[in-house]
C-alpha atoms as a PDB file:
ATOM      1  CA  UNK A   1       1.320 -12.210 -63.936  1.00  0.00           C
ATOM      2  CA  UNK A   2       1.042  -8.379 -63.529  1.00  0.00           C
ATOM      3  CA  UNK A   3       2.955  -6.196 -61.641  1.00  0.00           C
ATOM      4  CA  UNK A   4       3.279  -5.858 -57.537  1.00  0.00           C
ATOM      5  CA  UNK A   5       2.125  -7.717 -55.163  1.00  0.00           C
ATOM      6  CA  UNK A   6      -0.212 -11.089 -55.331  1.00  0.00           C
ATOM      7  CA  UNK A   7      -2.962 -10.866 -53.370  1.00  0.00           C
ATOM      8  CA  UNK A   8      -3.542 -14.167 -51.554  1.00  0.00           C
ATOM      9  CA  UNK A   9      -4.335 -15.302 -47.969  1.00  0.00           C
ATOM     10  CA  UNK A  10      -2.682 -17.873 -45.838  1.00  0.00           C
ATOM     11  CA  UNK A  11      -4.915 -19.912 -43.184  1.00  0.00           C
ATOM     12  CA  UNK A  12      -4.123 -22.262 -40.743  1.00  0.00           C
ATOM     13  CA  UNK A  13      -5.901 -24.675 -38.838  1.00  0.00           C
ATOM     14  CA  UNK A  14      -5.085 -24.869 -34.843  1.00  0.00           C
ATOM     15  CA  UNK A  15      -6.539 -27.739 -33.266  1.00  0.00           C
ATOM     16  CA  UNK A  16      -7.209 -27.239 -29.509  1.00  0.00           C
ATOM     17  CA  UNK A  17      -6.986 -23.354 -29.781  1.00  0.00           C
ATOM     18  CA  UNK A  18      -8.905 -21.452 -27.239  1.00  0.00           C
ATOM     19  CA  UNK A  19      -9.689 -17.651 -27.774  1.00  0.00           C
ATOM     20  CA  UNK A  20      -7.921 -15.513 -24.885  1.00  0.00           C
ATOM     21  CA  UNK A  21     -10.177 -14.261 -22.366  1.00  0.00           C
ATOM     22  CA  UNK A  22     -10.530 -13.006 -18.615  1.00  0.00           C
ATOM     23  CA  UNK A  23     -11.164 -16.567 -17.438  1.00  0.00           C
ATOM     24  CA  UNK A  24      -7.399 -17.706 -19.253  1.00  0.00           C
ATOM     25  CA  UNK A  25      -5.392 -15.145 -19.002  1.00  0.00           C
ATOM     26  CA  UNK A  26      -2.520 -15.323 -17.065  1.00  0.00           C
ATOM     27  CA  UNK A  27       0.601 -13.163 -16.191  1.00  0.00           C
ATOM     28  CA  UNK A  28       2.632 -15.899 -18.445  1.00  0.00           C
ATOM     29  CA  UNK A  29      -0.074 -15.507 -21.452  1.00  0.00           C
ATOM     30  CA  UNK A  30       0.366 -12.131 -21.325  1.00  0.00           C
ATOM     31  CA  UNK A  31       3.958 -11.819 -21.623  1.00  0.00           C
ATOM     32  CA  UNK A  32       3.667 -14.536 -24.329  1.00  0.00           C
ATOM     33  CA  UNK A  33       1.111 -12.203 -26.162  1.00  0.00           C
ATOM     34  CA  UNK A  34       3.151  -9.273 -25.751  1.00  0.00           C
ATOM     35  CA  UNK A  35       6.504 -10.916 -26.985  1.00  0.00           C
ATOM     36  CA  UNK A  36       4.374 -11.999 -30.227  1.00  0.00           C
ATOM     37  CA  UNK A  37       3.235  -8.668 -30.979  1.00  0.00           C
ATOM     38  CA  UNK A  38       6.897  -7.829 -31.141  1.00  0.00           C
ATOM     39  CA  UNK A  39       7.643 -10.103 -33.391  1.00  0.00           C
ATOM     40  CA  UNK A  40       5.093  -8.951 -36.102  1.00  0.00           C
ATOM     41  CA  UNK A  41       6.486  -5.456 -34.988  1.00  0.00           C
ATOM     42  CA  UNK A  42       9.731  -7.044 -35.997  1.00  0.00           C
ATOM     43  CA  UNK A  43       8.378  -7.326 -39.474  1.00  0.00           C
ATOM     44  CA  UNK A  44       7.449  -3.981 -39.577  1.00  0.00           C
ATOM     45  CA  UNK A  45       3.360  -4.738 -39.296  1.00  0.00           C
ATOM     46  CA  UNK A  46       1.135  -3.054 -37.228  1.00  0.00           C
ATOM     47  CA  UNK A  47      -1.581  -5.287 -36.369  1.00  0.00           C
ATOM     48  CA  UNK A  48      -4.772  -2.621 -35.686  1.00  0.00           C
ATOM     49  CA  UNK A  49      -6.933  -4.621 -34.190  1.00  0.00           C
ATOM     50  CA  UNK A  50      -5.853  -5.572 -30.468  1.00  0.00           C
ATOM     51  CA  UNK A  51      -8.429  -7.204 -28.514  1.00  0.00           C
ATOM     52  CA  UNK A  52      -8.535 -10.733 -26.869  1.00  0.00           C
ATOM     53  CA  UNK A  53     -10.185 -12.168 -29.429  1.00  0.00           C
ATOM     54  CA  UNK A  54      -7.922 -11.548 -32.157  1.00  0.00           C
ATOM     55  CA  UNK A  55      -5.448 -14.065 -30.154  1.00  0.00           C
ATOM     56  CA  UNK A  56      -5.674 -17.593 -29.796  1.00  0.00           C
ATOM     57  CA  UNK A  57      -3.729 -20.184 -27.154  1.00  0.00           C
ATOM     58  CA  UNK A  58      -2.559 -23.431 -27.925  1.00  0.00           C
ATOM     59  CA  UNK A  59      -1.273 -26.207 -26.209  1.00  0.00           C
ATOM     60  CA  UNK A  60       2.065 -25.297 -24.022  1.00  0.00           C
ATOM     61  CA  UNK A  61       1.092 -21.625 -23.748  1.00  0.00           C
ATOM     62  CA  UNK A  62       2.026 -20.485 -27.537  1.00  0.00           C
ATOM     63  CA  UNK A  63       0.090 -17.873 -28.276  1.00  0.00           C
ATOM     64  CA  UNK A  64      -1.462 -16.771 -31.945  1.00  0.00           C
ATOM     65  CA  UNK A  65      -2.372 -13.356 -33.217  1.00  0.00           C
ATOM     66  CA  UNK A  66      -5.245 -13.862 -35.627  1.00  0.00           C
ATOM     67  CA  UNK A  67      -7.198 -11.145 -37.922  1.00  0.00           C
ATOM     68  CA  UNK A  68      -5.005  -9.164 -39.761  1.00  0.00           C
ATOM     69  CA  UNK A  69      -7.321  -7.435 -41.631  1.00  0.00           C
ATOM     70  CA  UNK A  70      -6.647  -4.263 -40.307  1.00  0.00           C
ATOM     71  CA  UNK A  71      -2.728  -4.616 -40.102  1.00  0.00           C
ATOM     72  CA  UNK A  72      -0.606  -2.261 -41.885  1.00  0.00           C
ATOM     73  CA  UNK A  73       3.111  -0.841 -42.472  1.00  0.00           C
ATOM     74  CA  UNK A  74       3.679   2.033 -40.626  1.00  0.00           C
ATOM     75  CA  UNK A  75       4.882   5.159 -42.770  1.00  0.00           C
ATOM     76  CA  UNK A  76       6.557   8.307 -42.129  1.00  0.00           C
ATOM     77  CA  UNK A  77      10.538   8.059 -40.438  1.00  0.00           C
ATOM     78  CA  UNK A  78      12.073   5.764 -38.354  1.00  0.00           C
ATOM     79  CA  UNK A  79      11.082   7.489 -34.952  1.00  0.00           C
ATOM     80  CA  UNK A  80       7.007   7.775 -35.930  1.00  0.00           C
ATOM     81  CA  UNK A  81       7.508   4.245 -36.809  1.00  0.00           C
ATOM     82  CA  UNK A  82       9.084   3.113 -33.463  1.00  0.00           C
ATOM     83  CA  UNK A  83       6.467   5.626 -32.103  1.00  0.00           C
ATOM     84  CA  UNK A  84       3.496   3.672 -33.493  1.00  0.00           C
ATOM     85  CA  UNK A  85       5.120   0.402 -32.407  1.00  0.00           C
ATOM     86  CA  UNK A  86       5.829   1.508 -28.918  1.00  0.00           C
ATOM     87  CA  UNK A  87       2.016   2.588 -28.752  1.00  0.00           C
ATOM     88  CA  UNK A  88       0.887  -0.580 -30.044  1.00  0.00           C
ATOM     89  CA  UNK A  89       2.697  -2.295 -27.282  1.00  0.00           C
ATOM     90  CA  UNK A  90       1.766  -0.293 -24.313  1.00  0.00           C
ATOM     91  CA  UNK A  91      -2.170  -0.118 -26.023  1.00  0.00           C
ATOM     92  CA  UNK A  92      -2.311  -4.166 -25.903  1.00  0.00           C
ATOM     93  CA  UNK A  93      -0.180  -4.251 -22.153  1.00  0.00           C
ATOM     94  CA  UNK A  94      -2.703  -1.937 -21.048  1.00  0.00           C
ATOM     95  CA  UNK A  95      -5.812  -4.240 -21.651  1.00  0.00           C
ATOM     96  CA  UNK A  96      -4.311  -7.557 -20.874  1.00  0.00           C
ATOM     97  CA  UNK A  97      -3.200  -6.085 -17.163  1.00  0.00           C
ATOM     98  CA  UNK A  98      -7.145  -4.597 -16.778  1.00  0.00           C
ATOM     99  CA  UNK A  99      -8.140  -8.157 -17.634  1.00  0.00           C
ATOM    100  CA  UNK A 100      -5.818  -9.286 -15.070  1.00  0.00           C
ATOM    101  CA  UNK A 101      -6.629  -6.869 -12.389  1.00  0.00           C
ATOM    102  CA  UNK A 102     -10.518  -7.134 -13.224  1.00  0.00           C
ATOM    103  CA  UNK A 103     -10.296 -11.070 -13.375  1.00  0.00           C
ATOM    104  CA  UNK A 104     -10.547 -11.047  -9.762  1.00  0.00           C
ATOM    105  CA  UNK A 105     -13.418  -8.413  -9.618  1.00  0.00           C
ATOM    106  CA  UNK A 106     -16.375 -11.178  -8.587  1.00  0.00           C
ATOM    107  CA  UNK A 107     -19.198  -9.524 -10.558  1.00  0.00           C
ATOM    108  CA  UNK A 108     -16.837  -9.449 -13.423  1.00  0.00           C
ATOM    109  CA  UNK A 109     -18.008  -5.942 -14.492  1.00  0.00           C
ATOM    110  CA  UNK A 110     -14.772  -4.156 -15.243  1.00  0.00           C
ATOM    111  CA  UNK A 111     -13.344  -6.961 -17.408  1.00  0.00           C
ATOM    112  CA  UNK A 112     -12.930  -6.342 -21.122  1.00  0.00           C
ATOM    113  CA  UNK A 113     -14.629  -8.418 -23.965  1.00  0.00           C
ATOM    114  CA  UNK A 114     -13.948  -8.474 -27.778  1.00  0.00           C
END
């Protein structure tokens, strides 16, 4: 083999998985999301790509971030990094509590999609 990294890919199959969407989401799913996305953070991934369909619920309310194609490491020193992940956080809070707030708008026109 040459030198650095392998490239490869890793799938998984989740039987029963539902996308996340206005009509699921719930104040629990959305803490569940959010304490996810820290855990990649943990790894020191951004993911890049934060909508509701990039995350998938199971059974018992465990939640899935999916489509890491545009994930990345985050560069530069430790506070642009925590700077980037703080964003990150606050970015996906920010459109899980419009879907929230929205899910009870009855024409539905506020509430995101993607």
């Amino acid at each position: 083999l040459g030198e650095g990294p392998i490239p490869g890919i890793l799938m998984e199959y989740f039987p029963d998985a539902v996308r996340l969407s206005h009509e699921n989401l719930t104040e629990r799913l959305a803490d569940v999301a959010l304490q996810a996305l820290s855990e990649i953070h943990s790894a020191y991934v951004i993911h890049g790509d934060l909508y509701c369909r990039n995350i998938l619920v199971l059974p018992g309310d465990r939640i899935v971030w999916i489509d890491f194609n545009r994930a990345r490491n985050p560069s530069g020193g430790l506070t642009c990094r925590r700077q980037e992940f703080m964003q990150e956080l606050s970015d996906v809070w920010g459109k899980l509590y419009v879907q929230m707030v929205c899910k009870m708008d009855v024409d539905g026109l506020c509430c995101l999609t993607g």
